[in-house]
C-alpha atoms as a PDB file:
ATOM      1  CA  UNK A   1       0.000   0.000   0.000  1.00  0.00           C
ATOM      2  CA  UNK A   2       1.226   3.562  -0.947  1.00  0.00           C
ATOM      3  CA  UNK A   3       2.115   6.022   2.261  1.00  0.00           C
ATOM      4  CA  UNK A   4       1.470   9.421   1.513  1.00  0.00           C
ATOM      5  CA  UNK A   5       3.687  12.474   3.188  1.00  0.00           C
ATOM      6  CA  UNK A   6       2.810  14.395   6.355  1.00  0.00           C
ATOM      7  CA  UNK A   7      -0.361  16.832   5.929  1.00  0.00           C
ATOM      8  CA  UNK A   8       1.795  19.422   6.987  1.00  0.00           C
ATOM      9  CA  UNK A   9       2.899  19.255   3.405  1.00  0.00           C
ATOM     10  CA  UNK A  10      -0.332  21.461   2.422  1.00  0.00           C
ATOM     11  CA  UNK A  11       0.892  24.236   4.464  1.00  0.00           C
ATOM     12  CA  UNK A  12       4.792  23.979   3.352  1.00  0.00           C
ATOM     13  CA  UNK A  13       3.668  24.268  -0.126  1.00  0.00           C
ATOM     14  CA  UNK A  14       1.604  27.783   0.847  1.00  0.00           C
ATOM     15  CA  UNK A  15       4.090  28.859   3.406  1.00  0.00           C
ATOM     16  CA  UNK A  16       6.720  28.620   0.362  1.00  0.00           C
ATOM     17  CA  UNK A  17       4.715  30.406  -2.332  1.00  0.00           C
ATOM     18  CA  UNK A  18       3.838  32.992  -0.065  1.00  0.00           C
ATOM     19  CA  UNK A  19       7.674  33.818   0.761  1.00  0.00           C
ATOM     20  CA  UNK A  20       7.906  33.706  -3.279  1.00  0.00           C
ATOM     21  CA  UNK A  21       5.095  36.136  -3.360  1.00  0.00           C
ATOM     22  CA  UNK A  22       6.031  38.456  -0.828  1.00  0.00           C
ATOM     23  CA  UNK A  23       9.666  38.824  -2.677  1.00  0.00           C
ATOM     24  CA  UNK A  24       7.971  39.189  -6.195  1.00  0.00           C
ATOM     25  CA  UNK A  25       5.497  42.260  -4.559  1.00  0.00           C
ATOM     26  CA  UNK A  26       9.024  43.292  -2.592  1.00  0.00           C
ATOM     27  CA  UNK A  27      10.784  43.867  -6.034  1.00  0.00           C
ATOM     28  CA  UNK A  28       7.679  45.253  -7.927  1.00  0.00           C
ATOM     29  CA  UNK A  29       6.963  48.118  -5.096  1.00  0.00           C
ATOM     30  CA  UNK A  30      11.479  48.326  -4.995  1.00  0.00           C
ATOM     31  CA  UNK A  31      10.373  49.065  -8.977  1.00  0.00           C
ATOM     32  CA  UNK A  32       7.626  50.682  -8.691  1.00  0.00           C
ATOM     33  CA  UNK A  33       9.875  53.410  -6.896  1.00  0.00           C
ATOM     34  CA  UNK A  34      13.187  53.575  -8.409  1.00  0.00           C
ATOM     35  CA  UNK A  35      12.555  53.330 -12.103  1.00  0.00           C
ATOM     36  CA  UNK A  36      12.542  56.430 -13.973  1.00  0.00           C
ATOM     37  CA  UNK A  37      11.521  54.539 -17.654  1.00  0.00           C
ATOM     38  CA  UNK A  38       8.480  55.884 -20.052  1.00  0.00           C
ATOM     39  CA  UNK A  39       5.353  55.561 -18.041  1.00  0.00           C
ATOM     40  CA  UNK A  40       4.015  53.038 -20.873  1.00  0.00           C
ATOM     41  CA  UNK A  41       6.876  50.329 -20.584  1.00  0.00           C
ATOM     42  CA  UNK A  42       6.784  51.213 -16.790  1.00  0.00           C
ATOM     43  CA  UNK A  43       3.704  50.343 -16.455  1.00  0.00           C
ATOM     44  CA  UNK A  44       3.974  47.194 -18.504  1.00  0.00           C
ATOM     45  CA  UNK A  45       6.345  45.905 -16.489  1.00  0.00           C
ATOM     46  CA  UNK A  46       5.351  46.698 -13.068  1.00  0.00           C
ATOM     47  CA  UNK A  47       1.577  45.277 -13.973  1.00  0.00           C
ATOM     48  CA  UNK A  48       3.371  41.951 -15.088  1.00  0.00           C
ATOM     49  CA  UNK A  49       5.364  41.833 -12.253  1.00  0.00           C
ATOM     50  CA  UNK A  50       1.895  42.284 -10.199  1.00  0.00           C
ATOM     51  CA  UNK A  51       0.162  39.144 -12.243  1.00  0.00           C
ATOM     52  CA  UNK A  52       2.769  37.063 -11.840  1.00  0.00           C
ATOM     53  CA  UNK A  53       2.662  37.714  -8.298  1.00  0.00           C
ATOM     54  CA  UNK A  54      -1.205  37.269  -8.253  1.00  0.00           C
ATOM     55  CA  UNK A  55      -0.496  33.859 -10.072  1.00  0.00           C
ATOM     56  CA  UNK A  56       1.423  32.590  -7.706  1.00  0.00           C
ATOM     57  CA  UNK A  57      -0.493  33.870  -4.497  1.00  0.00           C
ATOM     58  CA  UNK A  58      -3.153  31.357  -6.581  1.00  0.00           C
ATOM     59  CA  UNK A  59      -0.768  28.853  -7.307  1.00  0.00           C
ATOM     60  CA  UNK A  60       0.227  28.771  -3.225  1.00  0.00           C
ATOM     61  CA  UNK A  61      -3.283  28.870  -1.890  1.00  0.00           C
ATOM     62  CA  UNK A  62      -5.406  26.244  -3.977  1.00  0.00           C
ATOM     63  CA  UNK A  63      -2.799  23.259  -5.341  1.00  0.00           C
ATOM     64  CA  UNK A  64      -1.098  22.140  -2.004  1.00  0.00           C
ATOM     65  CA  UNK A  65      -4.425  20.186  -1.604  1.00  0.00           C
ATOM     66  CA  UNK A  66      -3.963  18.256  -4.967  1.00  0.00           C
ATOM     67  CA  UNK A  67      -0.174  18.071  -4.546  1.00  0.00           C
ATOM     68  CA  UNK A  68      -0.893  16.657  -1.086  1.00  0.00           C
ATOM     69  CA  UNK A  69      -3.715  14.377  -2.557  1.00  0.00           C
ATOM     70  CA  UNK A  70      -1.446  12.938  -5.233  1.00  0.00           C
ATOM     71  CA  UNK A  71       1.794  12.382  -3.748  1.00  0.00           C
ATOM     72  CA  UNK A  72       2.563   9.015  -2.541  1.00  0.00           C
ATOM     73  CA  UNK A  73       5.513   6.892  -2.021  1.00  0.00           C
ATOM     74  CA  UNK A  74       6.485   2.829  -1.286  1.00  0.00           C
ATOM     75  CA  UNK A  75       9.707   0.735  -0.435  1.00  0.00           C
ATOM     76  CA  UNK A  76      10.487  -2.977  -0.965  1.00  0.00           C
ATOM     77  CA  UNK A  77      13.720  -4.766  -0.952  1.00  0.00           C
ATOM     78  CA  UNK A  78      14.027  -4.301  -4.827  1.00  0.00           C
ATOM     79  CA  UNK A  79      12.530  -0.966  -5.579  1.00  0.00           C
ATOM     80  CA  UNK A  80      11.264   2.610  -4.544  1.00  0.00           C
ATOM     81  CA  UNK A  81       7.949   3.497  -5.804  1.00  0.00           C
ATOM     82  CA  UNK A  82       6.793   7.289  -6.464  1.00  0.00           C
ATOM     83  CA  UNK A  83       3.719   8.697  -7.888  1.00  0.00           C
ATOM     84  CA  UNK A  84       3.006  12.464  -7.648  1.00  0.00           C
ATOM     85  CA  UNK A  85       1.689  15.211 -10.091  1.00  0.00           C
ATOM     86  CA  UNK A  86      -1.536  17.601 -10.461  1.00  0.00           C
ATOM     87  CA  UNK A  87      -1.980  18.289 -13.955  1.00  0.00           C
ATOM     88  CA  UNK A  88       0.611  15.553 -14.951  1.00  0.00           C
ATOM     89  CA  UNK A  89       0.461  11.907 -13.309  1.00  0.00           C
ATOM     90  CA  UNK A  90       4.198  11.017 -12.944  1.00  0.00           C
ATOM     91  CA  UNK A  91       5.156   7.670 -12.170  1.00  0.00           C
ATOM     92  CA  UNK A  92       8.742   6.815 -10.818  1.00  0.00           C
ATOM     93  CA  UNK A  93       9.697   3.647 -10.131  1.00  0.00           C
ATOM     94  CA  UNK A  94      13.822   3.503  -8.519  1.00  0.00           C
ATOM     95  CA  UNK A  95      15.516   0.024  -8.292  1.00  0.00           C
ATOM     96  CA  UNK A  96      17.363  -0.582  -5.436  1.00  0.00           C
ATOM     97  CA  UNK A  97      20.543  -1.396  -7.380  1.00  0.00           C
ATOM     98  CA  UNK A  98      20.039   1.874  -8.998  1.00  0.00           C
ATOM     99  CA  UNK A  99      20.376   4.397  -5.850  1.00  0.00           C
ATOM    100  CA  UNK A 100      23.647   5.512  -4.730  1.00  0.00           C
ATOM    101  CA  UNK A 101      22.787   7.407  -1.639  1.00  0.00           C
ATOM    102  CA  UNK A 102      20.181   8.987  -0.034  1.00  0.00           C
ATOM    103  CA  UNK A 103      20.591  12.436   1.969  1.00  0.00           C
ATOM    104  CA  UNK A 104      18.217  14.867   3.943  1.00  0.00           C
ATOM    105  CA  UNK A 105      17.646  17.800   4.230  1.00  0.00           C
ATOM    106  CA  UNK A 106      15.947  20.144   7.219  1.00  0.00           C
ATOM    107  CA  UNK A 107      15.514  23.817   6.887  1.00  0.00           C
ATOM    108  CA  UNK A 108      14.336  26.337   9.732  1.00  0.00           C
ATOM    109  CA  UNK A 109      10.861  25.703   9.103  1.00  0.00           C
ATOM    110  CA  UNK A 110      10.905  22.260   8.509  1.00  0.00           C
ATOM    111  CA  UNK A 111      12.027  21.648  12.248  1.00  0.00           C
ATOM    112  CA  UNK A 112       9.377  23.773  13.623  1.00  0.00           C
ATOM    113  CA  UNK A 113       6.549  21.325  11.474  1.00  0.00           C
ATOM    114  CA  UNK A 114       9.334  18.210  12.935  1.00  0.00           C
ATOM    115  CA  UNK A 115       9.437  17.344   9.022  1.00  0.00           C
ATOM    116  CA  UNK A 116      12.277  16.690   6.751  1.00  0.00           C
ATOM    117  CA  UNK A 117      12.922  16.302   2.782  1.00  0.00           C
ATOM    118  CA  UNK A 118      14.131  13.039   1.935  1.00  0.00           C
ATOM    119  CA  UNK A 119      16.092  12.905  -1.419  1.00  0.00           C
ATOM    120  CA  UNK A 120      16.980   9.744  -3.231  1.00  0.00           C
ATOM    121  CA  UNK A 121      20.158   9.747  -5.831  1.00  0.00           C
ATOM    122  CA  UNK A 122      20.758   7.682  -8.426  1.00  0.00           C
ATOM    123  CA  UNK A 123      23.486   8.116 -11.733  1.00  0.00           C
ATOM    124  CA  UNK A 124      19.998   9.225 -13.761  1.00  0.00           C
ATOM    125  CA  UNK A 125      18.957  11.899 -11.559  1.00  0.00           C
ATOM    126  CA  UNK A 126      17.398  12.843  -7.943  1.00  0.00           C
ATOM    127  CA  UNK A 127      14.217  11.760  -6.384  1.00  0.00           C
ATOM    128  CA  UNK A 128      12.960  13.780  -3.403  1.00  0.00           C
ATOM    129  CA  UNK A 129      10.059  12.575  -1.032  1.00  0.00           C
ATOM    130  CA  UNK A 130       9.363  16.129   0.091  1.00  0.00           C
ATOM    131  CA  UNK A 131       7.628  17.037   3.798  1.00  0.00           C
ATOM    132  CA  UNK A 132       8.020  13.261   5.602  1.00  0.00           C
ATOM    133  CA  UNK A 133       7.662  13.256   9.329  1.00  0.00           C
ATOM    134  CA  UNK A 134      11.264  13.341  11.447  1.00  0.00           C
ATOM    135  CA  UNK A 135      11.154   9.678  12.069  1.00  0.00           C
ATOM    136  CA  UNK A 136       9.954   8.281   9.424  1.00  0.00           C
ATOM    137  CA  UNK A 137      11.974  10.073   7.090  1.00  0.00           C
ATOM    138  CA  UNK A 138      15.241   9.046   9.095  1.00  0.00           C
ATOM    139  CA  UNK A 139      13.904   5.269   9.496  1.00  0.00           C
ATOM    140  CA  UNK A 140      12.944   5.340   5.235  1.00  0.00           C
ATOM    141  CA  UNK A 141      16.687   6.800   4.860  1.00  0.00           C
ATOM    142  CA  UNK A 142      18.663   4.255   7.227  1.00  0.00           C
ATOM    143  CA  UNK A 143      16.418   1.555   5.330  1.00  0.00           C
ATOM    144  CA  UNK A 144      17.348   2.517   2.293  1.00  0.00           C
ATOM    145  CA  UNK A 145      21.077   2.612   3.249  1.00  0.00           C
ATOM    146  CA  UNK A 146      21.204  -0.805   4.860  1.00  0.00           C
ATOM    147  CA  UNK A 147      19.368  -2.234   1.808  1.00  0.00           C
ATOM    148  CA  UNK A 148      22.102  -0.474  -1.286  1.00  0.00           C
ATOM    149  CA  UNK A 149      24.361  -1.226   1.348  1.00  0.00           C
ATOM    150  CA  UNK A 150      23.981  -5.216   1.471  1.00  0.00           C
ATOM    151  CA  UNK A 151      23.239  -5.201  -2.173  1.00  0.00           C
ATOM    152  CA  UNK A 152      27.194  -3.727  -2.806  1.00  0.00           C
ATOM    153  CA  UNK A 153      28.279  -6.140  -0.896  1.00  0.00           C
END
């Protein structure tokens, strides 16, 4: 059966696009200000900068529920299993012989929520499990270890 991440993850997802939103309105106002161009192409830019910004307030408020929804994540002894996506389903399956090491990773906010991003590496590419709880992410990462580990043996 597929575990999902921590429903904290909903408000990680808003608390990050509203730091991205508060610097995009920071640098339109810093704009806004200091430019000296041709009111038109001002005004162009400074409204664009203001949509974007708009876009992503959107963006930060209504998809961490369908991020949330879709992401899921499995382990056996031969593979790791992730499925995640909103518009696009994306469907990663890792095998075991594959990974060379797994790190984490646990920001300022992340230890206030007790979460932590778990990324998987392999020669193709990274694989991060975003937003797992402390402990499990920490057991899922020793696992992980201990089973490349034996397998290089």
């Amino acid at each position: 059966m597929m575990k999902r991440i921590s429903p904290f993850s909903r408000k990680m997802w808003t608390i990050d696009g509203l730091i991205i939103t508060g610097i995009f309105l920071i640098i339109a106002v810093v704009l806004n200000i200091f430019l000296e161009l041709n009111s038109l192409w001002k005004c162009i830019l400074i409204g664009s900068i203001y949509g974007l910004t708009l876009l992503i307030l959107i963006n930060s408020l209504l998809i961490p529920k369908y991020k949330y929804e879709n992401f899921r994540y499995d382990m056996d002894e031969d593979k790791i299993v992730l499925k995640y996506g909103v518009f696009t389903k994306i469907n990663v399956i890792i095998p075991m012989s594959r990974v060379q090491y797994v790190d984490t990773e646990q920001g300022i906010i992340l230890k206030k929520y007790k979460l932590i991003n778990l990324t998987v590496h392999t020669a193709g590419g990274s694989y991060p499990i975003p937003f797992l709880e402390s402990k499990v992410g920490t057991n899922l990462q020793l696992s992980i270890a201990k089973i490349v580990q034996e397998r290089s043996i």
